[in-house]
Protein backbone atom coordinates (compact mmCIF):
# COMPACT_ATOMS: atom_id res chain seq x y z
CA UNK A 1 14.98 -14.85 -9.50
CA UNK A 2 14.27 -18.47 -10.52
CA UNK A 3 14.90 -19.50 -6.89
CA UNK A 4 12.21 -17.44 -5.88
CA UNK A 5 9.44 -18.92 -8.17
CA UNK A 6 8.20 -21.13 -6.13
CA UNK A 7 8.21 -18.96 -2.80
CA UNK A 8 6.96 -16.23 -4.14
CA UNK A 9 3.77 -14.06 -5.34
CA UNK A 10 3.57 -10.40 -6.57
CA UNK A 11 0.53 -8.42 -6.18
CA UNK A 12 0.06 -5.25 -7.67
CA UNK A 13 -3.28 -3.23 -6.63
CA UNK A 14 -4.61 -1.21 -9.50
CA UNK A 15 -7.32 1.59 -9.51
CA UNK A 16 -7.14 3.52 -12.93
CA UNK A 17 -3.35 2.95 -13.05
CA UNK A 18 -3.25 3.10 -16.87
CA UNK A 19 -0.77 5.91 -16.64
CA UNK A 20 1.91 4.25 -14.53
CA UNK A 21 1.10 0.28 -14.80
CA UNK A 22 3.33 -0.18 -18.02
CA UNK A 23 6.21 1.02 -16.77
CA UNK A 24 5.81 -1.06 -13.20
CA UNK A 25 5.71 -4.49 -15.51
CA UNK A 26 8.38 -3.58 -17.39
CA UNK A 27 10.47 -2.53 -14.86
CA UNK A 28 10.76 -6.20 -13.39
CA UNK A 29 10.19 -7.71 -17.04
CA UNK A 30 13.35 -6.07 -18.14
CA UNK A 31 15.69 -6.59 -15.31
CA UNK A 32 14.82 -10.08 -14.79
CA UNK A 33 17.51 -12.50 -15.84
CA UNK A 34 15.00 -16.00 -15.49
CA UNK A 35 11.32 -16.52 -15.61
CA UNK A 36 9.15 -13.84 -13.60
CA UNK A 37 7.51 -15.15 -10.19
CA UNK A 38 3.74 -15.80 -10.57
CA UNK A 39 2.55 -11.87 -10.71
CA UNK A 40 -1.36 -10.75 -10.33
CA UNK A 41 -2.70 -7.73 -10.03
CA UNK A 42 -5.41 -7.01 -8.45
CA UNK A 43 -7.96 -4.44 -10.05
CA UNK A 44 -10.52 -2.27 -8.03
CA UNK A 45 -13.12 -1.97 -11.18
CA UNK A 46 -10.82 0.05 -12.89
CA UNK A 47 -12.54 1.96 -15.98
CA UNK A 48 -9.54 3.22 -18.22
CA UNK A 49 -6.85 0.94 -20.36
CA UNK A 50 -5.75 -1.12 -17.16
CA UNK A 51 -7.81 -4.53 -18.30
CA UNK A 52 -5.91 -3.97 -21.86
CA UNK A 53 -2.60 -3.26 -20.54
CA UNK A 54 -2.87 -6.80 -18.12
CA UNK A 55 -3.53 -8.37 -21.09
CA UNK A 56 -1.55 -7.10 -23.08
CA UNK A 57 1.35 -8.35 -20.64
CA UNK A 58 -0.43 -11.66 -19.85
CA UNK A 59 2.52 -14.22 -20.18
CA UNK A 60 3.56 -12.78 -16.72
CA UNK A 61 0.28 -10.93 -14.92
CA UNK A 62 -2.79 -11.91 -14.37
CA UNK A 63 -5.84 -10.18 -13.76
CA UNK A 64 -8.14 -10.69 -10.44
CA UNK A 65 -10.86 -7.89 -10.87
CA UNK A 66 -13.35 -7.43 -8.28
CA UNK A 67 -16.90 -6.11 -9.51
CA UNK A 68 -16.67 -2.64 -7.34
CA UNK A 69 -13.73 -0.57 -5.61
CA UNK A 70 -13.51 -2.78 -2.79
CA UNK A 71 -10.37 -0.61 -0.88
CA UNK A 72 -6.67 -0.94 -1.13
CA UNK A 73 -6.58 -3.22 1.63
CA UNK A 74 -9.60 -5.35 1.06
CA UNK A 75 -7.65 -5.88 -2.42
CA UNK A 76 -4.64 -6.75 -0.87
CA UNK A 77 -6.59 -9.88 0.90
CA UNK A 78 -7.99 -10.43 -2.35
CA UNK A 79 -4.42 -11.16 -3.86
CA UNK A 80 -3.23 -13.07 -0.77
CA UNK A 81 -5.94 -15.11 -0.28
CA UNK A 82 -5.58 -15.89 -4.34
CA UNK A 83 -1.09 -16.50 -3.92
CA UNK A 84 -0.28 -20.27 -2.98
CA UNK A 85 3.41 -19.42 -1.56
CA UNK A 86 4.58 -18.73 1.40
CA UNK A 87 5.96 -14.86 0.49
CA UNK A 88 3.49 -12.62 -1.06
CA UNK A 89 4.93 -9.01 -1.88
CA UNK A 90 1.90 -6.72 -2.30
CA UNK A 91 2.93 -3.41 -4.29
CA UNK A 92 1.40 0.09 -5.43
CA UNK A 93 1.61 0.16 -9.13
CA UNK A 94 3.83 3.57 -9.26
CA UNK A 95 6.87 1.73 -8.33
CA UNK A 96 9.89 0.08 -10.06
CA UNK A 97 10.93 -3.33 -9.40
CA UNK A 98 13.62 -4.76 -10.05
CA UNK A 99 15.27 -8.90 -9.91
CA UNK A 100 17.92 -8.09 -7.44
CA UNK A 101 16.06 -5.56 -5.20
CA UNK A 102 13.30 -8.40 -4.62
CA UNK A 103 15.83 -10.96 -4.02
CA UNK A 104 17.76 -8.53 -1.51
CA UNK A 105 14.34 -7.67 0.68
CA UNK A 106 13.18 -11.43 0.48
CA UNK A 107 16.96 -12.54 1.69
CA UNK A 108 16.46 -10.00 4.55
CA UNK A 109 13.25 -11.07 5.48
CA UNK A 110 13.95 -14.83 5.81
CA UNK A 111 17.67 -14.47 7.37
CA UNK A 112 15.89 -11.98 10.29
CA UNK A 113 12.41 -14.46 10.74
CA UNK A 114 10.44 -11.27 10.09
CA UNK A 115 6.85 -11.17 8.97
CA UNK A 116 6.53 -7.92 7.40
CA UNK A 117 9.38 -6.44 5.52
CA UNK A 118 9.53 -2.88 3.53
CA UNK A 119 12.32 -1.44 1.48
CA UNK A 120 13.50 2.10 1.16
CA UNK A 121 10.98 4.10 -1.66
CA UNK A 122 13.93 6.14 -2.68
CA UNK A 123 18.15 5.55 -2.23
CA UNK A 124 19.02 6.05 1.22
CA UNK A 125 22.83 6.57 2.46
CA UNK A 126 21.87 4.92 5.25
CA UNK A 127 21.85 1.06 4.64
CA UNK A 128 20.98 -0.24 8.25
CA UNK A 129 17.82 -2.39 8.66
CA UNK A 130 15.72 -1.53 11.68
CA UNK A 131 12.81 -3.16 13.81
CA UNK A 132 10.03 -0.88 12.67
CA UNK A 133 7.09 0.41 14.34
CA UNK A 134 5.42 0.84 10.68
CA UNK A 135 5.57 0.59 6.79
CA UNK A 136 4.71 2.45 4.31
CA UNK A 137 1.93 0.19 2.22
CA UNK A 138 3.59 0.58 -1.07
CA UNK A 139 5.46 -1.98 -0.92
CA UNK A 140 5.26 -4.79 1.50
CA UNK A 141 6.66 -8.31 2.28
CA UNK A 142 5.04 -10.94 3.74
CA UNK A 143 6.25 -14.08 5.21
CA UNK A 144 2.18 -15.65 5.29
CA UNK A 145 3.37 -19.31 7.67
CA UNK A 146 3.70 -16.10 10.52
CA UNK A 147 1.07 -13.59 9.93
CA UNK A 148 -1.55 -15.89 9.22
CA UNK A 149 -2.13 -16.57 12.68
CA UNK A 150 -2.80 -12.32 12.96
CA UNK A 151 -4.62 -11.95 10.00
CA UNK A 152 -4.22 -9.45 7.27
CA UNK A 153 -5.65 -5.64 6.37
CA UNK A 154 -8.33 -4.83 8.42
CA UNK A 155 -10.90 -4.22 5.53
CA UNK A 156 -13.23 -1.03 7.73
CA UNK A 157 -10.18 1.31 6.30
CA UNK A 158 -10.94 1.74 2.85
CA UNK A 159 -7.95 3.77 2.07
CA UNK A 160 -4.71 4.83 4.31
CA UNK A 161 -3.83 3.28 7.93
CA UNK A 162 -4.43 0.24 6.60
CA UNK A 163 -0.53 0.28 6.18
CA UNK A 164 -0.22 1.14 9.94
CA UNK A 165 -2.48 -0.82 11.46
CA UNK A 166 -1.34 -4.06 10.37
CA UNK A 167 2.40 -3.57 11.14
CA UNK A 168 0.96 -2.48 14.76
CA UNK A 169 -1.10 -5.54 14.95
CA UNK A 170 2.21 -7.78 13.98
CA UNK A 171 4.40 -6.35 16.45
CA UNK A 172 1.61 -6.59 19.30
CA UNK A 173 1.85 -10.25 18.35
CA UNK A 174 5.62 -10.23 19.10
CA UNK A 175 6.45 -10.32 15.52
CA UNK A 176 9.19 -8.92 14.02
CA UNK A 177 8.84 -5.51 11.40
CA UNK A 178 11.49 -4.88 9.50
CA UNK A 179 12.41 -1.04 7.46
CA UNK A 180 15.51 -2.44 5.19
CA UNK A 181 16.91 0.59 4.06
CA UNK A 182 19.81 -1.24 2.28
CA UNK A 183 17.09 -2.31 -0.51
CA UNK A 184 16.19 0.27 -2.54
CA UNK A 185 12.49 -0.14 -4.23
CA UNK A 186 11.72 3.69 -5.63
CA UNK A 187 8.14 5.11 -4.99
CA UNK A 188 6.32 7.88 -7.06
CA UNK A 189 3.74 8.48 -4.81
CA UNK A 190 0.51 9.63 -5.58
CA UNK A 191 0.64 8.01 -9.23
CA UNK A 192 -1.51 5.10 -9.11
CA UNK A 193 -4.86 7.19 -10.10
CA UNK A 194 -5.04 10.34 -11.64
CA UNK A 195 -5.72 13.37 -9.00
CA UNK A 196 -9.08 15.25 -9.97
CA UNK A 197 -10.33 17.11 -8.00
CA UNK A 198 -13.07 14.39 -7.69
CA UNK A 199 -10.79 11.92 -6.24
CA UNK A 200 -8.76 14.30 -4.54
CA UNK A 201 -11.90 14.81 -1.93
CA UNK A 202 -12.51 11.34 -2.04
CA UNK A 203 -9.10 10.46 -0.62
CA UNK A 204 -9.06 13.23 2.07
CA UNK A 205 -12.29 12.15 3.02
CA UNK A 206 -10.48 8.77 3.85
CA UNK A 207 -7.69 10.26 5.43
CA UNK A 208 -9.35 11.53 8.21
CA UNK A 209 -12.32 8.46 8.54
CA UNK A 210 -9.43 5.95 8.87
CA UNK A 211 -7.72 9.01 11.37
CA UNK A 212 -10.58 7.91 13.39
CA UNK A 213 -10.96 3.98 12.73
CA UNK A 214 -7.42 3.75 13.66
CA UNK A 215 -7.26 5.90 17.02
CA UNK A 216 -10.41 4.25 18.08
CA UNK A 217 -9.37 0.40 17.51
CA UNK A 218 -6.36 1.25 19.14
CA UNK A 219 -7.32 2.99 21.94
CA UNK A 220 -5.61 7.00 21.28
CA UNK A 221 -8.77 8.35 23.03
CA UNK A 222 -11.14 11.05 21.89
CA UNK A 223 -8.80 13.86 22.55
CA UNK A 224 -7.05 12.64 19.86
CA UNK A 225 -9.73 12.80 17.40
CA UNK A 226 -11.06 16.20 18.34
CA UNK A 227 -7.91 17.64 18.06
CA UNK A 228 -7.58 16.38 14.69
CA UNK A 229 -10.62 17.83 13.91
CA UNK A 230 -9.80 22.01 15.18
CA UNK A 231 -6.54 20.76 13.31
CA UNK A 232 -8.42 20.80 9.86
CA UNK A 233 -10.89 23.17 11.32
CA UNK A 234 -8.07 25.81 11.58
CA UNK A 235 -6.79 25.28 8.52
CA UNK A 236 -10.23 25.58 6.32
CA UNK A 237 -10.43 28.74 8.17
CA UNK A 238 -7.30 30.21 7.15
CA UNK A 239 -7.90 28.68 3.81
CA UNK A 240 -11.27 30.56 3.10
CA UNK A 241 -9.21 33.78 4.09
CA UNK A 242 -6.72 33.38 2.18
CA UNK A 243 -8.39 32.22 -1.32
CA UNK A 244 -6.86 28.60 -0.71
CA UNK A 245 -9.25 26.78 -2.42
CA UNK A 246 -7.40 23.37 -2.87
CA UNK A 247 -6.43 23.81 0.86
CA UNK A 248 -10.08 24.50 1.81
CA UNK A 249 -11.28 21.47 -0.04
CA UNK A 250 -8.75 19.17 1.76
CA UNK A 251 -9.45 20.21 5.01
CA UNK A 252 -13.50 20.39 4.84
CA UNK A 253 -13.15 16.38 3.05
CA UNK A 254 -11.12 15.42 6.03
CA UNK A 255 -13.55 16.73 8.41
CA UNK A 256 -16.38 14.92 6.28
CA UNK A 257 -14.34 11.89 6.96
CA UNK A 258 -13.93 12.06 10.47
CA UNK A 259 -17.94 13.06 10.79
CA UNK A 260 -18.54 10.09 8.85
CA UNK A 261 -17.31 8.00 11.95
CA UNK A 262 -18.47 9.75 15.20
C-alpha cells in the first residue's frame, strides 16, 4: 500500500451511512500493512452519527460535507475535484476494502491503460478481466490524466445511471473499461441509507427519471420510454389487485419519475 500513497485517493460517498460506515474504515484500516492512502469521504448532509464516526476515524478520513444532498454523482465530482493524484477510487460505503484487493485493481488498471476499472462485488470463479460496456458505481477506478479530457458524472442524474452513463461516455471516447473479475471487492447493496418507506419512493422515483435522462441523452428513442412506462403501469395494476402494496408504491414512484421528465 505505501507505493500507492502518492497515486492514489479514496472517496467514499456517504448519505446516512452510520449503520455501515464503521465497518467500511475498518475494513481497509485493519488489513493495511503501511500508512492508509489519503481517504475522504464525501457527505450528502447526512443527519445521523456519520460526522462523529469521520471524526472519530480522522487520522485516516476526512470529511468534505456539502450543505444539501447534492446526488451520488455530483458527490463523486466533489471528491475528485478535491483528490490531487492521478487514481481516484470512488466507493459506496457498504463495501469492504481491503490492501491487496486495491493494489490488485490499481495493478490492472495501469498494466491495461484503462480509464475506468471495477472489481467483482462478490467472489467470482471466473477470474478473466473483460472490456466492459458498464460498471456498477460502487466501486470505481479512475485513471484522471485519461478521463479528464471526457469529464466525469453527469450531475442531471441525481441517483442511478450515473454509473452507466459515464462508462458509455468513456468508451465512445475510445477508452478502455475494464470488469476485473479476478479482484474481489464485496458489495452489500442497498446498505448505505436505511430503506423507509420514505426513501424507498424517493429512490424509485429516481430510477425511472434517470430511465429517461439516460435514453434521451443517448438517443434510445421514445419507444423506449413509453414502454418503460406500461412496464410499471402493468405492474401497479397487478399490484393494486393483488394487495402488493410495496410493489404498488415502487411502480407508481417510478412512473412519478419518468413524468417528472417528459
Amino acid at each position: 500500500m505505501q507505493d500507492l500513497l502518492n497515486e492514489l485517493t479514496l472517496v467514499t460517498i456517504t448519505y446516512n451511512s452510520a449503520e455501515v460506515l464503521p465497518a467500511h474504515i475498518a475494513s481497509l484500516r485493519n488489513s493495511a500493512s503501511a500508512a492508509l492512502p489519503r481517504w475522504i469521504v464525501v457527505d450528502n448532509a447526512s443527519t445521523d452519527a456519520t460526522d462523529a464516526i469521520v471524526e472519530a476515524n480522522s487520522d485516516c478520513v476526512e470529511m468534505l460535507k456539502s450543505s444539501k444532498n447534492v446526488g451520488f454523482g455530483s458527490a463523486c465530482n466533489l471528491g475528485i475535484q478535491a483528490s490531487n493524484t492521478r487514481y481516484v477510487m470512488v466507493l459506496n460505503p457498504d463495501t469492504e476494502l481491503s490492501e491487496s484487493a486495491i493494489d490488485q485493481l490499481l495493478t490492472e488498471l495501469k498494466n491495461r491503460c484503462a480509464a475506468i476499472a471495477g472489481p467483482a462485488l462478490e467472489p467470482e470463479k471466473d477470474q478473466s478481466v473483460i472490456s466492459a460496456p458498464w460498471l456498477v458505481g460502487a466501486v470505481l477506478l479512475f485513471d484522471t490524466q485519461l478521463m479528464n479530457p471526457v469529464g466525469y458524472f453527469d450531475e442531471q442524474f441525481f441517483l442511478y445511471e450515473e454509473d452507466k452513463d459515464i462508462c458509455k461516455c468513456a468508451n465512445d471516447a475510445g477508452l478502455k473499461v475494464i470488469h476485473c473479475r479476478n479482484v474481489s471487492i464485496p458489495h452489500v447493496g442497498g446498505g448505505s441509507t436505511l430503506r423507509t418507506k420514505t426513501v424507498n419512493q424517493f429512490i424509485h422515483f429516481h430510477k425511472g427519471r434517470s430511465y429517461v435522462l439516460y435514453a434521451r441523452k443517448h438517443g434510445l428513442g421514445e419507444k423506449h420510454i413509453q414502454a418503460y412506462l406500461k412496464k410499471n403501469a402493468k405492474r401497479r395494476l397487478i399490484a393494486l389487485f393483488t394487495f402488493g402494496g410495496r410493489r404498488y408504491r415502487r411502480a407508481q414512484a417510478k412512473i412519478a419519475g419518468v413524468k417528472s421528465v417528459i
